[in-house]
Protein backbone atom coordinates (compact mmCIF):
# COMPACT_ATOMS: atom_id res chain seq x y z
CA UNK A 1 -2.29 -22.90 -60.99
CA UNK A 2 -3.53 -23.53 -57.72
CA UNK A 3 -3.91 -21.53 -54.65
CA UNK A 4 -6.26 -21.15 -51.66
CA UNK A 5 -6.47 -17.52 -52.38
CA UNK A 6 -6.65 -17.41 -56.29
CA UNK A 7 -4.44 -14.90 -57.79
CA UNK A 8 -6.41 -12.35 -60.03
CA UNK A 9 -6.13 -12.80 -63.80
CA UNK A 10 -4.75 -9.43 -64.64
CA UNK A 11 -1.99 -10.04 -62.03
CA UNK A 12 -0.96 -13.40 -62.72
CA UNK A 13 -0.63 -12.47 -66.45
CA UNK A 14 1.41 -9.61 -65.49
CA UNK A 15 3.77 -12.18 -62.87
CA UNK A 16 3.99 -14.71 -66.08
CA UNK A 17 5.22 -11.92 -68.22
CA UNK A 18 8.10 -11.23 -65.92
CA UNK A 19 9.18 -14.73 -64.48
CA UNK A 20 7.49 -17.31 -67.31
CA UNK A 21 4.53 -19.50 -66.97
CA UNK A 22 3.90 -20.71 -63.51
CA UNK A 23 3.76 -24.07 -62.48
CA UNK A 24 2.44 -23.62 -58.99
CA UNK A 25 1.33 -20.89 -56.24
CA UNK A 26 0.87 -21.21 -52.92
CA UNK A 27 -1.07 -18.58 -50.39
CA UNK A 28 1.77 -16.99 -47.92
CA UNK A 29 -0.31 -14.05 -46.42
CA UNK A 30 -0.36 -12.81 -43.27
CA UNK A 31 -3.37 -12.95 -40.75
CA UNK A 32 -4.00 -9.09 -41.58
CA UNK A 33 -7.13 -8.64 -43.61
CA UNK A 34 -5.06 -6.72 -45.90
CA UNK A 35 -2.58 -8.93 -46.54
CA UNK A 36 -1.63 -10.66 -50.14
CA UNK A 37 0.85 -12.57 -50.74
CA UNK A 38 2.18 -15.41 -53.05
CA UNK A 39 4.84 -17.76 -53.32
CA UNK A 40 5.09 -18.44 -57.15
CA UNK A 41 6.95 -21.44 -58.58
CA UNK A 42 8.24 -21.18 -62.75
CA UNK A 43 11.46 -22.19 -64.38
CA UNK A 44 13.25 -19.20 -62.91
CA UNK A 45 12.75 -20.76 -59.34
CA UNK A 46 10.77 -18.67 -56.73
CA UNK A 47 9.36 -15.61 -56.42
CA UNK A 48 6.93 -14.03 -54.27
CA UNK A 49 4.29 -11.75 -55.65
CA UNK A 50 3.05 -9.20 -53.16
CA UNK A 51 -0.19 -6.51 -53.40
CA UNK A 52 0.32 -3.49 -51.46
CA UNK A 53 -2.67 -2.74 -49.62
CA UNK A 54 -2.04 1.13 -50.04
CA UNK A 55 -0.72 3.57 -52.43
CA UNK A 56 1.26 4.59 -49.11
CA UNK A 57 3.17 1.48 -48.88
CA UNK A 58 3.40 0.35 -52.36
CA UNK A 59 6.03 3.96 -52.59
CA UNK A 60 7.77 3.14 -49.60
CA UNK A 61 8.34 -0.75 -50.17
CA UNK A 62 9.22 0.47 -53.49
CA UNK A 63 11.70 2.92 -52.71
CA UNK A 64 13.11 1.06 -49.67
CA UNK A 65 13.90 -2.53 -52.34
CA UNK A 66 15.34 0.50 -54.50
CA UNK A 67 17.32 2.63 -52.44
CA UNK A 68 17.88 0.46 -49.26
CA UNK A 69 18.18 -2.94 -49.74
CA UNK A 70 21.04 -2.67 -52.57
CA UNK A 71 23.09 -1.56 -49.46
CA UNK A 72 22.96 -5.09 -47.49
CA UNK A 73 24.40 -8.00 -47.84
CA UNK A 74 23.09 -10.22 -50.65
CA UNK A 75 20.94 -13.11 -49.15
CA UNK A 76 19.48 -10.57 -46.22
CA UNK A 77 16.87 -9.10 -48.18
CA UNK A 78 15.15 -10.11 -50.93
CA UNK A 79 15.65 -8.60 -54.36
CA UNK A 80 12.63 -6.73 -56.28
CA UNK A 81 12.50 -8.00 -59.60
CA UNK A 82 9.50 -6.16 -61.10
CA UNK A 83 6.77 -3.61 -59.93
CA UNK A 84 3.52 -2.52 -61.51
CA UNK A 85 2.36 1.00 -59.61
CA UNK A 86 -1.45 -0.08 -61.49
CA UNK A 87 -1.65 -3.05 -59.72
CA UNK A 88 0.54 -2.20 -56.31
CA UNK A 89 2.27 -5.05 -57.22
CA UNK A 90 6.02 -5.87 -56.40
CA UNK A 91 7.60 -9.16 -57.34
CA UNK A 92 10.77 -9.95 -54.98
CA UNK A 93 13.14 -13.12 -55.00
CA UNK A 94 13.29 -15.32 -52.48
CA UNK A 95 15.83 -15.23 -49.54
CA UNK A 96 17.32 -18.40 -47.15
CA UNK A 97 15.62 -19.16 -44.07
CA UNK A 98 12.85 -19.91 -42.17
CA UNK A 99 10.72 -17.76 -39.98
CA UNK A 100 12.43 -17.13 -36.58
CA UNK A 101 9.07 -17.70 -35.11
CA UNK A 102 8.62 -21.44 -36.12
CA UNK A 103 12.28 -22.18 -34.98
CA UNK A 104 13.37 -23.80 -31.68
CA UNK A 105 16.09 -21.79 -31.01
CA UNK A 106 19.01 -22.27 -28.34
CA UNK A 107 19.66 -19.71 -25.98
CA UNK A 108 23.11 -19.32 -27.69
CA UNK A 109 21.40 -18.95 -31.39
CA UNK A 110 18.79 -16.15 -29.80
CA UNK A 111 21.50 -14.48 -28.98
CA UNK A 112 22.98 -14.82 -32.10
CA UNK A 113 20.26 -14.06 -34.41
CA UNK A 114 19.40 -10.24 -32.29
CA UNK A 115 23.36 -9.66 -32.85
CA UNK A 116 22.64 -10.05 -36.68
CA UNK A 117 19.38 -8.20 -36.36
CA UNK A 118 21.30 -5.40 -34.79
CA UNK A 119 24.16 -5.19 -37.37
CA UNK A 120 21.37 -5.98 -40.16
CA UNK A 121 19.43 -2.74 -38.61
CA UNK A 122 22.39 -0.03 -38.74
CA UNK A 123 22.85 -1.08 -42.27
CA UNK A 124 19.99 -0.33 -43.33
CA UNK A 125 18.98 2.79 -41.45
CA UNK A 126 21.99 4.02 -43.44
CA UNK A 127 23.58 7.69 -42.15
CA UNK A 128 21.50 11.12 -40.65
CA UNK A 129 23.53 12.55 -43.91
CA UNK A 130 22.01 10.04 -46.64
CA UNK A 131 18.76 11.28 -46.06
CA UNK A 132 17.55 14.42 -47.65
CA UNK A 133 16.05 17.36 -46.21
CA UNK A 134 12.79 15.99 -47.35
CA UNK A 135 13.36 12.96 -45.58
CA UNK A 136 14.51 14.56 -42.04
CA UNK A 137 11.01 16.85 -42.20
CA UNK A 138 9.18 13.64 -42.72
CA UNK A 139 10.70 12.25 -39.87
CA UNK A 140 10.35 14.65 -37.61
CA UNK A 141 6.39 14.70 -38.67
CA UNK A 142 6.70 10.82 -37.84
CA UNK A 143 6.96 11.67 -34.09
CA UNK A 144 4.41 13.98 -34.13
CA UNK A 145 2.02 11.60 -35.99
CA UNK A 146 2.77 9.21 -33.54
CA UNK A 147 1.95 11.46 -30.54
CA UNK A 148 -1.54 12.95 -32.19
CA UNK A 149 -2.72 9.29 -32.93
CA UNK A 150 -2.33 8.19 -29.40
CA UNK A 151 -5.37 9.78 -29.06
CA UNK A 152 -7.06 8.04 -32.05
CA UNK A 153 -6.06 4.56 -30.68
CA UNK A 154 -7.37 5.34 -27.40
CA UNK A 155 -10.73 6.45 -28.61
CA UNK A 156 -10.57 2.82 -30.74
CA UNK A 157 -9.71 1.00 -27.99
CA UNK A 158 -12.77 2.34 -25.64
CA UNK A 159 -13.18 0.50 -22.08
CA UNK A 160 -10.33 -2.18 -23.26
CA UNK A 161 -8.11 0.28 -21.78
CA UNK A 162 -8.58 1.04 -18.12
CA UNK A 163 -8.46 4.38 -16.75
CA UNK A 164 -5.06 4.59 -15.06
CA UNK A 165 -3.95 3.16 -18.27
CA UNK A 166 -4.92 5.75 -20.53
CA UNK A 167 -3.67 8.29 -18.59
CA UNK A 168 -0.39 6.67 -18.75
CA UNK A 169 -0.79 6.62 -22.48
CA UNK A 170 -1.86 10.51 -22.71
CA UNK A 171 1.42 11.37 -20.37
CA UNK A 172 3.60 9.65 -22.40
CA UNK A 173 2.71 10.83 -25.65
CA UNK A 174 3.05 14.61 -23.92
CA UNK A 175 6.24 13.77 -22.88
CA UNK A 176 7.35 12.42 -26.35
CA UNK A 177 6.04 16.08 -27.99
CA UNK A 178 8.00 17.79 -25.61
CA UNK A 179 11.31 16.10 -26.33
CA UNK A 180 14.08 17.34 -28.64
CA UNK A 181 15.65 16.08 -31.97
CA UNK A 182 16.10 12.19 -31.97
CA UNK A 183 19.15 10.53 -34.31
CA UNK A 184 17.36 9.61 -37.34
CA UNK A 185 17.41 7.12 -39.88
CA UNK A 186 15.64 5.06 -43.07
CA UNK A 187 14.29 2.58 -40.61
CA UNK A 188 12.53 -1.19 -41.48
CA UNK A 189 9.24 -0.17 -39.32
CA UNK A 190 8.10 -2.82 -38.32
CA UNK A 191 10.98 -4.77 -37.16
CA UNK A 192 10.14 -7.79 -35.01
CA UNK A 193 11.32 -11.38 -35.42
CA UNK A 194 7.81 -12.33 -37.16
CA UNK A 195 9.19 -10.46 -40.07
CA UNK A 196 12.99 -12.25 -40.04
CA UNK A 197 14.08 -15.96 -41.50
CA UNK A 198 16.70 -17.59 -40.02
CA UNK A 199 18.78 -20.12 -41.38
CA UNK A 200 20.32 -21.84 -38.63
CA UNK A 201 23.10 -23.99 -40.64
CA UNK A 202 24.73 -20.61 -42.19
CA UNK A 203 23.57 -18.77 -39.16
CA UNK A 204 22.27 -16.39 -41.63
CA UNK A 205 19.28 -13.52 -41.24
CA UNK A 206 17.13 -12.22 -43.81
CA UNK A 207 14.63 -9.91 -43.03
CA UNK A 208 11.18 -9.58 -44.86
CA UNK A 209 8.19 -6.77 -45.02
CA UNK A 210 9.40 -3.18 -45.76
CA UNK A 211 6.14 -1.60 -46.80
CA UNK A 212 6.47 0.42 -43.63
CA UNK A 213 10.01 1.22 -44.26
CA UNK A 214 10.14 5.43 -44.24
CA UNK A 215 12.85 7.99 -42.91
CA UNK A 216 11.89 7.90 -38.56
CA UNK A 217 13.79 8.45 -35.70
CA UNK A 218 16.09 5.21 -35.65
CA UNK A 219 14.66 4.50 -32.18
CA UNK A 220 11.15 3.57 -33.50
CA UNK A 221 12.62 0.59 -35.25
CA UNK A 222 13.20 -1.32 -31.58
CA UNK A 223 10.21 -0.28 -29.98
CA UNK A 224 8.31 -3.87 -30.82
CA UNK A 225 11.43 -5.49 -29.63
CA UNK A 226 11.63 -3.95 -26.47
CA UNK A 227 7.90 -4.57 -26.05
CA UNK A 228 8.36 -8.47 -27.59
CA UNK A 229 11.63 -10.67 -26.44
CA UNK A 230 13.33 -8.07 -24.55
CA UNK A 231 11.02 -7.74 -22.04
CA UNK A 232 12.18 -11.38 -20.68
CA UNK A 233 15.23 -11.52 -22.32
CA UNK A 234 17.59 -8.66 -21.70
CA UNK A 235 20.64 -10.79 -22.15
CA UNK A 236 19.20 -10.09 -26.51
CA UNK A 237 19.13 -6.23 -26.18
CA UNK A 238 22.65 -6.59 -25.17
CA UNK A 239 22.93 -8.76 -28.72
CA UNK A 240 21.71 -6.23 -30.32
CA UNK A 241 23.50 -3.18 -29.23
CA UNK A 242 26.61 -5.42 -30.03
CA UNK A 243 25.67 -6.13 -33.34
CA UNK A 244 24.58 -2.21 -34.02
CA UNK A 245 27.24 -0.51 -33.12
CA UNK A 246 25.97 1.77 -30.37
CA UNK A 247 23.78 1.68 -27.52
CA UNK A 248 20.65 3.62 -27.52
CA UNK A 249 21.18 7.72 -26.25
CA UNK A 250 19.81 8.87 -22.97
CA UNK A 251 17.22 10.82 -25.38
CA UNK A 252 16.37 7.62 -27.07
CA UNK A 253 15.78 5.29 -24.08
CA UNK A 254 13.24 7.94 -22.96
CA UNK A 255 11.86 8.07 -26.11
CA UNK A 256 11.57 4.24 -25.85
CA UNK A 257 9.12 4.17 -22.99
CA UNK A 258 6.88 6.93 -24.61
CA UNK A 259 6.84 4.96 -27.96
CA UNK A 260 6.36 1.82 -26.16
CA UNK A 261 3.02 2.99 -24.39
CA UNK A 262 1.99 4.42 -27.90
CA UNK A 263 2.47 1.20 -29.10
CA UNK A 264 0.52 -0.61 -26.36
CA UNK A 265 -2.62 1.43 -27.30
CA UNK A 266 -2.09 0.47 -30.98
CA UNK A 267 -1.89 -3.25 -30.43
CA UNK A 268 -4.72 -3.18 -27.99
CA UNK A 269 -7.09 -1.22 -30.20
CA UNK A 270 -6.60 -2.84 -33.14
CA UNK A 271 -5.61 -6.70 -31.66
CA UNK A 272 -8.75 -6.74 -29.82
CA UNK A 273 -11.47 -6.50 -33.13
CA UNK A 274 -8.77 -8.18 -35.02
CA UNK A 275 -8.92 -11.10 -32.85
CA UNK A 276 -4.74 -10.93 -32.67
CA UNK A 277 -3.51 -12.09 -29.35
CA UNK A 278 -0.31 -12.24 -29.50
CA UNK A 279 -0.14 -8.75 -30.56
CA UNK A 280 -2.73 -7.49 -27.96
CA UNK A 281 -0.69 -9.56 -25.08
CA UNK A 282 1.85 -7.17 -26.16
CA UNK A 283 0.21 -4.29 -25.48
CA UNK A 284 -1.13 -5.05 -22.27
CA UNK A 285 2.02 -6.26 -20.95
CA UNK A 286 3.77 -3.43 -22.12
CA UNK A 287 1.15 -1.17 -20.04
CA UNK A 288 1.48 -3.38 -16.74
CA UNK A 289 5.70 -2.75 -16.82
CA UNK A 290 5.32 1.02 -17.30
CA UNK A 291 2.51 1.26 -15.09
CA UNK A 292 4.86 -0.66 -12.36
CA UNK A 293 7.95 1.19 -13.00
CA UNK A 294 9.87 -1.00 -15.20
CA UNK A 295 10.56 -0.99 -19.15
CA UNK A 296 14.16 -1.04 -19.99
């Protein structure tokens, strides 16, 4: 076996006890420090093996390949095969597709692919009524989490964030505590067409990453859309909301703009030291709309 990033020899031996000896690996993580991931080759085809950085996600990508995914369409999200809770290690099938991001994509197939994003999306957030009582108290805490870190990322983020801005920030995350009830859901959490293969023949989506998957207001799940494609392309929110069934409540779209200046602080404070600029472009940009008026 081969790999830029060797796997270690407890896990491999654990991956080769599930899928059969391995004939080659190849290094698929992310740009996050934290990331590990590998695509494994053996005479049951392909399989990626994936370490959980946290305890945290290791449960919810768990529960989310467990309880979610058997919901969707086969071929839109890949299978888990195996887990080992010792090692934080999940082994998941492959799916079809390539990663939206490396596609050249028409105007028509954009359109497309946010459609099936959006149906994709109301799938898997499921109903209010699947969740358990449990489930809605954690999401309600979600909003509240969100609204006491804004604070956190602010500090983080120091003099990368101008004054006006931060302000901006601190009113919108008061604004967010004082609102009411949002509709809830199981959502993806961190849904974003980095995280989505396309294949373009079938016109298919599969979507990747669900170690942030947890019960949240459903609204949270288009936040880093709105922030991302949408901002220059309305003509894919209107995809979307096709595709999921509903357009967002007046409570939501308010919502929207308070998680959207949450989530410029975020990407600012940790895209900065992380030397990320696509993700800290987002966060300023996000900043300049609000600050001028515009977001939706």
């Amino acid at each position: 076996m081969t790999a830029r990033t060797p796997i270690p020899a407890a896990l491999a031996g654990w991956a080769e006890d599930v899928v059969g000896p391995i004939s080659s690996v190849r290094d698929v993580s992310h740009r996050r420090p934290a990331s590990r991931v590998w695509e494994l080759t053996s005479g049951t085809g392909r399989t990626f093996l994936k370490v959980a950085p946290t305890p945290t996600f290791y449960a919810r990508e768990t529960r989310a390949y467990r309880e979610a995914a058997p919901a969707l369409e086969r071929g839109t999200v890949p299978q888990l095969v195996e887990t080992d809770p010792r090692q934080r290690a999940l082994l998941l099938t492959a799916v079809p597709g390539r990663a939206v991001r490396s596609l050249a994509l028409t105007p028509a197939q954009r359109r497309a692919l946010h459609r099936k994003a959006g149906a994709w999306l109301r799938r898997f957030h499921g109903e209010a009524s699947d969740l358990t009582p449990r489930d809605h108290a954690e999401a309600a805490g979600e909003i509240e989490r969100a609204v006491h870190t804004a604070e956190v990322h602010l500090e983080r983020a120091g003099d990368l964030i101008g004054v006006r801005e931060r302000e901006l920030v601190r009113r919108h995350a008061a604004a967010l505590a004082l609102l009411g009830p949002l509709p809830v859901g199981y959502v993806h959490g961190d849904f974003q067409e980095r995280n989505w293969l396309y294949d373009t023949g079938a016109g298919a989506l599969a979507v990747v990453d669900l170690e942030r998957a947890r019960p949240h207001a459903a609204v949270f799940d288009v936040v880093r859309l709105a922030c991302g494609p949408w901002a220059d392309r309305p003509e894919l929110r209107t995809a979307f909301c096709e595709g999921f069934g509903r357009r967002l409540t007046t409570e939501e779209e308010f919502a929207l703009r308070c998680l959207g200046a949450l989530d410029a602080a975020s990407a600012i404070a940790w895209g900065v030291p992380h030397d990320d600029r696509e993700v800290v472009a987002r966060g300023r940009r996000t900043l300049a709309r609000l600050l001028e008026g515009g977001f939706a």
